[in-house]
C-alpha atoms as a PDB file:
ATOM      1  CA  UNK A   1     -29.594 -54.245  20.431  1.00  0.00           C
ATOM      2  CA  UNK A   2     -27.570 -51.041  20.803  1.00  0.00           C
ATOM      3  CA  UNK A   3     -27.106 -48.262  23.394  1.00  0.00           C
ATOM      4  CA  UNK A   4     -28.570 -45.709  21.300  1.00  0.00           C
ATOM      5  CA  UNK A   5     -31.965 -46.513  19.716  1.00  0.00           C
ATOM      6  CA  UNK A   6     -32.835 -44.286  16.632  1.00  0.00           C
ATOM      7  CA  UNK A   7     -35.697 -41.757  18.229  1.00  0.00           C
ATOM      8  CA  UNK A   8     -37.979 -41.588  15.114  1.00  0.00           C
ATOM      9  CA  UNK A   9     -38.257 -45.388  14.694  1.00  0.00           C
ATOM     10  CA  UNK A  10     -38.946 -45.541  18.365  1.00  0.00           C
ATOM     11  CA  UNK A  11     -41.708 -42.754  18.475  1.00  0.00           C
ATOM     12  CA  UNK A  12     -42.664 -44.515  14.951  1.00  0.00           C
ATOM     13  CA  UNK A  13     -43.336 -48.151  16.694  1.00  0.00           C
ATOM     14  CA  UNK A  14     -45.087 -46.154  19.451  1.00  0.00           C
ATOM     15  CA  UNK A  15     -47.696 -44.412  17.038  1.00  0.00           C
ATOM     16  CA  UNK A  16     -48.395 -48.170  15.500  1.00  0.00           C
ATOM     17  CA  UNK A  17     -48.698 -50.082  18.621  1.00  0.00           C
ATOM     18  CA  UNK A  18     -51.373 -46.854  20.283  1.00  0.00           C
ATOM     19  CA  UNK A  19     -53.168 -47.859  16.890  1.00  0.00           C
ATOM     20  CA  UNK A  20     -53.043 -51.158  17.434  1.00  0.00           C
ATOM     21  CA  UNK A  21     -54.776 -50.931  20.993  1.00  0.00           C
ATOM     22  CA  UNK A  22     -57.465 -48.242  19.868  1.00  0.00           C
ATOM     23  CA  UNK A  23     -58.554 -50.874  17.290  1.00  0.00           C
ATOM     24  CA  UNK A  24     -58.746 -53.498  19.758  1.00  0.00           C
ATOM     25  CA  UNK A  25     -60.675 -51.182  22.173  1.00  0.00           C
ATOM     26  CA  UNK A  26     -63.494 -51.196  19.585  1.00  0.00           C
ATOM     27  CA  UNK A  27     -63.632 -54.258  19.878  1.00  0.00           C
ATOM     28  CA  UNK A  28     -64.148 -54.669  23.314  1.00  0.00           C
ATOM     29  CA  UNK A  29     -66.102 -51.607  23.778  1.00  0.00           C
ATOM     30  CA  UNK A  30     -68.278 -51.998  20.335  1.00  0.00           C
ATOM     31  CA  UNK A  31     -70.585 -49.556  18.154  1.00  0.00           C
ATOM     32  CA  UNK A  32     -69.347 -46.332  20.149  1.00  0.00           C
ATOM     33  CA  UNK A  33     -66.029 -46.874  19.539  1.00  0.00           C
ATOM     34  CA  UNK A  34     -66.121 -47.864  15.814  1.00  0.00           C
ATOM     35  CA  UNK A  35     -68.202 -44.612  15.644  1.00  0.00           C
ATOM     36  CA  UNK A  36     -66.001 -42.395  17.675  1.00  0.00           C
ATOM     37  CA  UNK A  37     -63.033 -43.469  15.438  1.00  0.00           C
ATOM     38  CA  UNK A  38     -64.542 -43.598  12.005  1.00  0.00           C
ATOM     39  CA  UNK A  39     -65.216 -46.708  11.104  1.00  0.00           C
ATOM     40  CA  UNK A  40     -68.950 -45.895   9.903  1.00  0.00           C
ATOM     41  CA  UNK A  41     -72.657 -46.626  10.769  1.00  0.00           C
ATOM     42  CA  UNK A  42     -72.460 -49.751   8.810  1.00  0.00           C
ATOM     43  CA  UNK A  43     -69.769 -51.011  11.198  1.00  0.00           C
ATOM     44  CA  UNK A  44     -71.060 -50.200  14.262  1.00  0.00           C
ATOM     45  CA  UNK A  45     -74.774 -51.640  13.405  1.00  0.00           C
ATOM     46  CA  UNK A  46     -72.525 -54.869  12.362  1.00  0.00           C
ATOM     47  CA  UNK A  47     -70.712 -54.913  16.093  1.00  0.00           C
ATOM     48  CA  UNK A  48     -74.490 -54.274  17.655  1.00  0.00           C
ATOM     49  CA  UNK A  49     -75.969 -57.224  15.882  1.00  0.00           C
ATOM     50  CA  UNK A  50     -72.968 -59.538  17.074  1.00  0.00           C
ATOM     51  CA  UNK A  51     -71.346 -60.175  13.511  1.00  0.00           C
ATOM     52  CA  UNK A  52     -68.242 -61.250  14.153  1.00  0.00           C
ATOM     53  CA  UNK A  53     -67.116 -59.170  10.559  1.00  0.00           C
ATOM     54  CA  UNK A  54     -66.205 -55.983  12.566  1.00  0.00           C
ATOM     55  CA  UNK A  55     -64.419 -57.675  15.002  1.00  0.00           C
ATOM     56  CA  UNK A  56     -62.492 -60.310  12.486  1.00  0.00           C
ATOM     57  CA  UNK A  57     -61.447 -57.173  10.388  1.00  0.00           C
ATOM     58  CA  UNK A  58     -60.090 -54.796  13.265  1.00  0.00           C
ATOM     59  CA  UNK A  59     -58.290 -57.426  14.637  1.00  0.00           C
ATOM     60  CA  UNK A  60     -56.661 -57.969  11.649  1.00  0.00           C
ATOM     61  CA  UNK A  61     -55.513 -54.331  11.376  1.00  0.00           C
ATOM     62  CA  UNK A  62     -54.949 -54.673  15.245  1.00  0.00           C
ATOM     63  CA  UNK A  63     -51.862 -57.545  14.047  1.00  0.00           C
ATOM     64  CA  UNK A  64     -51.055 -55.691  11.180  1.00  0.00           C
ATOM     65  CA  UNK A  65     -50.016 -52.509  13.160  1.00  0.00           C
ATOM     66  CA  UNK A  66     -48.245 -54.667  15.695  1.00  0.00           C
ATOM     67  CA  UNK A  67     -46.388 -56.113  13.241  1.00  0.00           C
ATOM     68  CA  UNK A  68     -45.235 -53.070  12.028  1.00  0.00           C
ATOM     69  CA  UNK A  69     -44.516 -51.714  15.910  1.00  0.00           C
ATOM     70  CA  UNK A  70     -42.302 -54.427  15.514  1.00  0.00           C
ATOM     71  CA  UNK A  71     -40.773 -53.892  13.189  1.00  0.00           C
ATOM     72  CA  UNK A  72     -40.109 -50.120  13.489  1.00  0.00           C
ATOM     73  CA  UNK A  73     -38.459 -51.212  17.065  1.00  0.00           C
ATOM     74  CA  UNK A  74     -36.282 -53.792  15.171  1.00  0.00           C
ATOM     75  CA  UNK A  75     -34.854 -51.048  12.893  1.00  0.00           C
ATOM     76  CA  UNK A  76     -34.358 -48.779  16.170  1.00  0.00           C
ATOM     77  CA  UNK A  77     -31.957 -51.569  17.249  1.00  0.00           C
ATOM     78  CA  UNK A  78     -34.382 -51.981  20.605  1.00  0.00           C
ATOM     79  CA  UNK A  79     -35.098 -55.224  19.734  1.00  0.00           C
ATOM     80  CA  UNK A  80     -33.430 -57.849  17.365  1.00  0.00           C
ATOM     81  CA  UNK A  81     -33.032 -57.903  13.543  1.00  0.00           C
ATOM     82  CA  UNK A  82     -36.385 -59.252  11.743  1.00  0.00           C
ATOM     83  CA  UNK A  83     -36.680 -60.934   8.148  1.00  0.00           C
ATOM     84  CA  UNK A  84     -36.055 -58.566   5.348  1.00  0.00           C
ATOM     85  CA  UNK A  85     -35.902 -55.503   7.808  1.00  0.00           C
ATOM     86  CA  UNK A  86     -35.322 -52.806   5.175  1.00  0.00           C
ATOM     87  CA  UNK A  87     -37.522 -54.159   2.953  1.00  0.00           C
ATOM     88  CA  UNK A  88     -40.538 -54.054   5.752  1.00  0.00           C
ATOM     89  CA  UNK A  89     -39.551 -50.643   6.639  1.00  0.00           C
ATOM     90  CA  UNK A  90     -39.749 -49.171   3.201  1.00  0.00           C
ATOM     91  CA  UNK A  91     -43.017 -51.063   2.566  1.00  0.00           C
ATOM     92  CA  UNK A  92     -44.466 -49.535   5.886  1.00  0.00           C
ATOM     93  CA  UNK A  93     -43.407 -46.457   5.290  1.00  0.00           C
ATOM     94  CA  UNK A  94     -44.763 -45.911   1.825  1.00  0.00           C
ATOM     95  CA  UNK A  95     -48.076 -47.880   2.911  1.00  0.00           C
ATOM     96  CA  UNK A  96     -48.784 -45.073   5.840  1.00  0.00           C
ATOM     97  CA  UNK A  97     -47.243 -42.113   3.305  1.00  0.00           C
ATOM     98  CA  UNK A  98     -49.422 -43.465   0.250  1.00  0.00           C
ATOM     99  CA  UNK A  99     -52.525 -43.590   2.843  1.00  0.00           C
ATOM    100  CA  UNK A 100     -51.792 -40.407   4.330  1.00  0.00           C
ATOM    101  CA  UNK A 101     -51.988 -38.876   0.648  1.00  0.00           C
ATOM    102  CA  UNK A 102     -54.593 -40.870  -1.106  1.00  0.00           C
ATOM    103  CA  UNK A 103     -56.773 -40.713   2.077  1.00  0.00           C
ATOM    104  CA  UNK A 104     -57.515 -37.141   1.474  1.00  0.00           C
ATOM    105  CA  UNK A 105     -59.798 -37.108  -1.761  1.00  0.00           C
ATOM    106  CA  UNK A 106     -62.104 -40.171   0.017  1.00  0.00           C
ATOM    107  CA  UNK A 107     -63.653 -36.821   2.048  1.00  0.00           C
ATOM    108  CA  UNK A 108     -66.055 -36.480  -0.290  1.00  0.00           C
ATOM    109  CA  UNK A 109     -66.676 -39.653  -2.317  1.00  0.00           C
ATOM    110  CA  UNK A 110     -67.159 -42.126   1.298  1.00  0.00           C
ATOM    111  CA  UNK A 111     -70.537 -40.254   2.948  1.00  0.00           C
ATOM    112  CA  UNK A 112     -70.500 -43.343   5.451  1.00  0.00           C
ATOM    113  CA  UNK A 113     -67.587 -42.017   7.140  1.00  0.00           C
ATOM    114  CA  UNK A 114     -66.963 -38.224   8.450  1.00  0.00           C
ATOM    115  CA  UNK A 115     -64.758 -35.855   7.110  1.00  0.00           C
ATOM    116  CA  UNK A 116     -63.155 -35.271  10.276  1.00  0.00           C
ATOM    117  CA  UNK A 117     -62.068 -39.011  10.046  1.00  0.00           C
ATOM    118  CA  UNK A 118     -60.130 -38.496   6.697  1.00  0.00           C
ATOM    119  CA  UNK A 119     -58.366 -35.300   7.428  1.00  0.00           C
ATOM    120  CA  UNK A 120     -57.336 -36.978  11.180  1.00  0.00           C
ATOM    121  CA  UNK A 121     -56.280 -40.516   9.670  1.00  0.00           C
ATOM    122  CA  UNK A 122     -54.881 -39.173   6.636  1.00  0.00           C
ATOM    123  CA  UNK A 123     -52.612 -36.925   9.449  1.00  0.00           C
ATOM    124  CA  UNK A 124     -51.760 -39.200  11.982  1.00  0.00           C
ATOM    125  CA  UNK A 125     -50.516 -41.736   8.429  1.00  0.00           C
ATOM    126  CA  UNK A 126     -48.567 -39.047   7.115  1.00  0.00           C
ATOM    127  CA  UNK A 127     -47.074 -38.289  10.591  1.00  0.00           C
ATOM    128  CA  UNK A 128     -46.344 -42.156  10.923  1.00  0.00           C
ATOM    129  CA  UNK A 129     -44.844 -42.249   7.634  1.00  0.00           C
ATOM    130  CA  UNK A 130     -42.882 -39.156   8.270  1.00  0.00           C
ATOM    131  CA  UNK A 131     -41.488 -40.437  11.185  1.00  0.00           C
ATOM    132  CA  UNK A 132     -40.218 -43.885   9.252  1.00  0.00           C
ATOM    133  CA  UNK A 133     -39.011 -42.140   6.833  1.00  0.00           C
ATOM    134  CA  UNK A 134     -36.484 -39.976   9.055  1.00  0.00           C
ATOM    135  CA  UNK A 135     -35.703 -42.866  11.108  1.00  0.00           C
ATOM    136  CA  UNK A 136     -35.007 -45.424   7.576  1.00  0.00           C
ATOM    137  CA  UNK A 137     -32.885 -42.184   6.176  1.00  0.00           C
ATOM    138  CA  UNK A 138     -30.915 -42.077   9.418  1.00  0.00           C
ATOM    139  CA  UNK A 139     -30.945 -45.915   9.525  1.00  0.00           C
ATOM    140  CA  UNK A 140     -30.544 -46.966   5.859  1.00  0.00           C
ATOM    141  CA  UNK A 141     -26.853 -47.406   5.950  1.00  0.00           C
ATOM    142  CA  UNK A 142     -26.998 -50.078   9.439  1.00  0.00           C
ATOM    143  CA  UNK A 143     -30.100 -51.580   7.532  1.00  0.00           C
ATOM    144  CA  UNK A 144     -27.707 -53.289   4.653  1.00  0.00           C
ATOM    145  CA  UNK A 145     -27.717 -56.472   4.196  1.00  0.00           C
ATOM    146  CA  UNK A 146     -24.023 -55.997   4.326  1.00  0.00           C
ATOM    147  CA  UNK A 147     -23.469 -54.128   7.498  1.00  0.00           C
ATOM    148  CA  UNK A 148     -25.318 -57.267   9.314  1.00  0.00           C
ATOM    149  CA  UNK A 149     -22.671 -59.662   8.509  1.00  0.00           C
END
């Protein structure tokens, strides 16, 4: 761990782990919440009925994003080095830049789910993927495989 921790990767992790607890809170707090946040009628009739699907697949985005918090604060230096640390970070980052992009033509050819939830997810991915990407440019150089021996 260092003194200074890179900013962007911080703020990055933060974004991740906030997403990581809103999917978990529609989980606990069911069909309104997978409505509020997108997730489509479909889902929240699912979470009404008790099928564990909704819940089994937002908790599996829930670890995903935490793993990727994770991450994010490993290549800040605020916590240790993880396994194949540059790697992750440039799969993260084009994952949330490639959804952030590709999410945008889905307004018109998903009806289950609202417009307003593609512009505001595509956003908040490209933000995310922004903000990796300035923190693994700043980064890149500490993040060689080299530089850790």
């Amino acid at each position: 761990m260092r003194d200074r921790c890179n900013p962007w990767l911080i703020a990055a992790a933060a974004g991740s782990a906030v997403a990581a607890v809103l999917h978990l809170g529609c989980i606990v707090f069911g069909a309104p919440w997978y409505r509020f946040f997108g997730a489509g009628e479909r889902m929240a009739q699912l979470a009404i009925a008790g099928d564990p699907y909704p819940a089994l697949v937002t908790a599996a985005i829930a670890a995903v994003l935490t793993v990727w918090a994770l991450y994010a604060l490993s290549g800040a230096g605020a916590i240790r080095r993880l396994p194949l640390l540059r790697s992750a970070l440039c799969a993260i980052t084009a994952v949330y830049l490639l959804r952030g992009v590709v999410g945008l033509p889905f307004v018109a050819q998903l009806p289950d789910r609202s417009p307003a939830f593609w512009y505001w997810s595509s956003a908040i991915c490209l933000a995310l993927g922004a903000m990796h990407l300035i923190g693994l440019r700043q980064e890149w150089p500490r993040l060689s495989a080299r530089a850790v021996k």
